[in-house]
Protein backbone atom coordinates (compact mmCIF):
# COMPACT_ATOMS: atom_id res chain seq x y z
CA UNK A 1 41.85 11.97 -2.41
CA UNK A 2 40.44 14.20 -5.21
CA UNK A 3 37.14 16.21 -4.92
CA UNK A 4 35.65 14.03 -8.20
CA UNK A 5 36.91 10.78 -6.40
CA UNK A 6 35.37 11.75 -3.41
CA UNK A 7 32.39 12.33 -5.53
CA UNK A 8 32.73 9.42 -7.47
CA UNK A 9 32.80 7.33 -4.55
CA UNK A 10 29.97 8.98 -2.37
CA UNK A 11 27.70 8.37 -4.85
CA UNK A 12 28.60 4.83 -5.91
CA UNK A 13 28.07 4.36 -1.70
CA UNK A 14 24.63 5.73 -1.94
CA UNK A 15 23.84 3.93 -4.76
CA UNK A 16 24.45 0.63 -2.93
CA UNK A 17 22.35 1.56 -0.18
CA UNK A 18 19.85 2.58 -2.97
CA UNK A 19 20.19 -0.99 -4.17
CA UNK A 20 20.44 -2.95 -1.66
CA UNK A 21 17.42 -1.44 -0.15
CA UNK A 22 15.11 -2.20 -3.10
CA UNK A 23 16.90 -5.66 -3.34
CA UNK A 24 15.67 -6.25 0.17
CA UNK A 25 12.12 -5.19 -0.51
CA UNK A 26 12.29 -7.63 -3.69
CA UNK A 27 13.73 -10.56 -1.39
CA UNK A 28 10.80 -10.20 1.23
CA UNK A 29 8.46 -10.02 -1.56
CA UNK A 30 9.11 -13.40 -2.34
CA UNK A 31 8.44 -14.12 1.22
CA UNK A 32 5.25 -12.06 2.39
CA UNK A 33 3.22 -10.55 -0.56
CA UNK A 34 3.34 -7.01 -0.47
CA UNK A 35 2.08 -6.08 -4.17
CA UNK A 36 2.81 -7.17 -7.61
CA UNK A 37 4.28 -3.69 -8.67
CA UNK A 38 6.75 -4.24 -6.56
CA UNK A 39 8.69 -6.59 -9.35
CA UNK A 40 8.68 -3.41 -11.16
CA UNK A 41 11.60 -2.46 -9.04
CA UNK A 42 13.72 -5.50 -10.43
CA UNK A 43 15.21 -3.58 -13.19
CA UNK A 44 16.07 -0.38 -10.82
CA UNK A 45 17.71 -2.31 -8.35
CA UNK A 46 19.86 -4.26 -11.12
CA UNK A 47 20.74 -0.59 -12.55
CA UNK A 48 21.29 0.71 -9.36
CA UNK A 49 24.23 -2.29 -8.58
CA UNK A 50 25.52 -3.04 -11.52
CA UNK A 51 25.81 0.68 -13.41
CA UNK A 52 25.31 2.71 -10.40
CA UNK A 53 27.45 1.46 -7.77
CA UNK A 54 30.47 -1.12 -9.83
CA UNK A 55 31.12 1.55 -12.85
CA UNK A 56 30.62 4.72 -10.90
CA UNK A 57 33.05 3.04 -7.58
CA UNK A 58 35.83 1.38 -10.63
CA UNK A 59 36.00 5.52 -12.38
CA UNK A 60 36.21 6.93 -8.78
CA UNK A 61 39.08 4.55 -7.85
CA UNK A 62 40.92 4.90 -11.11
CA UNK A 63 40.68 8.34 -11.08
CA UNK A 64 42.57 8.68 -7.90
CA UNK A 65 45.11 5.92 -8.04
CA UNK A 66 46.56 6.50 -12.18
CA UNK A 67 49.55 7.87 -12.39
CA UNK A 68 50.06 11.72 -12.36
CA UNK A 69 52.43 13.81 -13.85
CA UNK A 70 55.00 15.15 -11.13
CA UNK A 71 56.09 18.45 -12.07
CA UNK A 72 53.20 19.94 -11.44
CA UNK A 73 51.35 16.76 -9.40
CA UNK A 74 48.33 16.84 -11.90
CA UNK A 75 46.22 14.81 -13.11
CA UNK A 76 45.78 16.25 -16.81
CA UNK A 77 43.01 17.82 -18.16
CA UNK A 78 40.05 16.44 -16.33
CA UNK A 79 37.00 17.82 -17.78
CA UNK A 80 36.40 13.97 -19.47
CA UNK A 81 36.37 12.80 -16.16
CA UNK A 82 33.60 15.57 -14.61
CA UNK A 83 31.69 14.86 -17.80
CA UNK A 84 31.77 11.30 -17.29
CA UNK A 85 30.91 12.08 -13.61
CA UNK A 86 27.87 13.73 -14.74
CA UNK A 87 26.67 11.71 -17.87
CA UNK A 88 26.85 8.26 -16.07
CA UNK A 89 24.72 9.61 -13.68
CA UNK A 90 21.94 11.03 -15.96
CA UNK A 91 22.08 7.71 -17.83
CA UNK A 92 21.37 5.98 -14.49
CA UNK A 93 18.71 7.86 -13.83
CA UNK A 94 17.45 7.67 -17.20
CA UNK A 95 17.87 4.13 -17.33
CA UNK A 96 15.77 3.53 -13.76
CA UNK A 97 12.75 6.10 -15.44
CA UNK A 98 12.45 4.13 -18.61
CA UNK A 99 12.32 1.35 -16.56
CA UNK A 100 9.58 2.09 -14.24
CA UNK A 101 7.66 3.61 -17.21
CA UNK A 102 8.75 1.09 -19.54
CA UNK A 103 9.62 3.48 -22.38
CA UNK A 104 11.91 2.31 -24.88
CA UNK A 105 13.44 5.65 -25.61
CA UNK A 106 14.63 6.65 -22.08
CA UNK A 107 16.44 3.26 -21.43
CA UNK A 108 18.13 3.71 -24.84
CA UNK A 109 19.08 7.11 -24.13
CA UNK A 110 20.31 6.57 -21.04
CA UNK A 111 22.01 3.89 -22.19
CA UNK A 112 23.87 6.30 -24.87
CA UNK A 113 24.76 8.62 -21.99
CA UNK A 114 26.00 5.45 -19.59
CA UNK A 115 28.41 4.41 -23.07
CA UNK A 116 29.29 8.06 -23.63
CA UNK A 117 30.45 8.53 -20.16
CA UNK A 118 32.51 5.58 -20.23
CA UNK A 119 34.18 6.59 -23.59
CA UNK A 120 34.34 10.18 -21.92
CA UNK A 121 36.21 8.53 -18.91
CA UNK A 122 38.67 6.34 -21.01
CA UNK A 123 39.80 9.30 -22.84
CA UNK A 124 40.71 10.82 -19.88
CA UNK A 125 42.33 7.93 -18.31
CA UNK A 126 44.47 7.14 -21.43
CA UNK A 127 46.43 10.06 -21.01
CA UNK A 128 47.78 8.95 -17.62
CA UNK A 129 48.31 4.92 -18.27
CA UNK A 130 51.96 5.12 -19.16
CA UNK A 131 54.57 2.40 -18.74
CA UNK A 132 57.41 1.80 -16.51
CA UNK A 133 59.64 3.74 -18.54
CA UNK A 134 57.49 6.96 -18.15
């Protein structure tokens, strides 16, 4: 497996922990009252599963199993992919600080970088979707 899938998927696994962890902590809120900032969290832990750990787990898997050219065994030019790597992260993070700060501007922009990323990604992966005919 490639470095950036490795990556890709290391991070998407922490991410779930990440998650899951402040799910948890929302979850036994509802049971014992621990403190009302707590729902603050909500957002972060949807972030967290649905950007954080899906997206970033579907790019590391694609990146590993499309099709590479043979002579060489490459996978193209992958800088799209490292920035992707790199901008859906930032958004993430971005995304989780507007959040817990609740300004507008840092959820949008991370939002732009989370889009970019993806767009970033697709490029790359276009290259390498090719049909059975080659």
């Amino acid at each position: 497996m490639p470095l950036l899938s490795r990556l890709f998927v290391r991070i998407a696994l922490i991410y779930l922990l990440l998650g899951f962890t402040l799910g948890a902590l929302l979850l036994s809120h509802k049971g014992v009252f621990i403190d009302a900032w707590l729902w603050r969290l909500r957002p972060a832990h949807i972030e967290l599963l649905m950007v954080g750990w899906t997206l970033q787990l579907a790019m590391g898997v694609a990146f590993w199993i499309l099709p590479r050219w043979w002579q060489p065994p490459i996978r193209g030019n992958v800088v799209g992919a490292w920035l992707a790597f790199f901008l859906l992260n930032l958004g993430v993070w971005l995304v989780i600080a507007g959040s817990w700060l609740i300004a507008a501007p840092l959820i949008f922009a991370g939002r732009i970088l989370e889009a970019t990323a993806v767009v970033a990604f697709a490029h790359h992966a276009w290259q390498r979707v090719v049909g059975r005919e080659g």
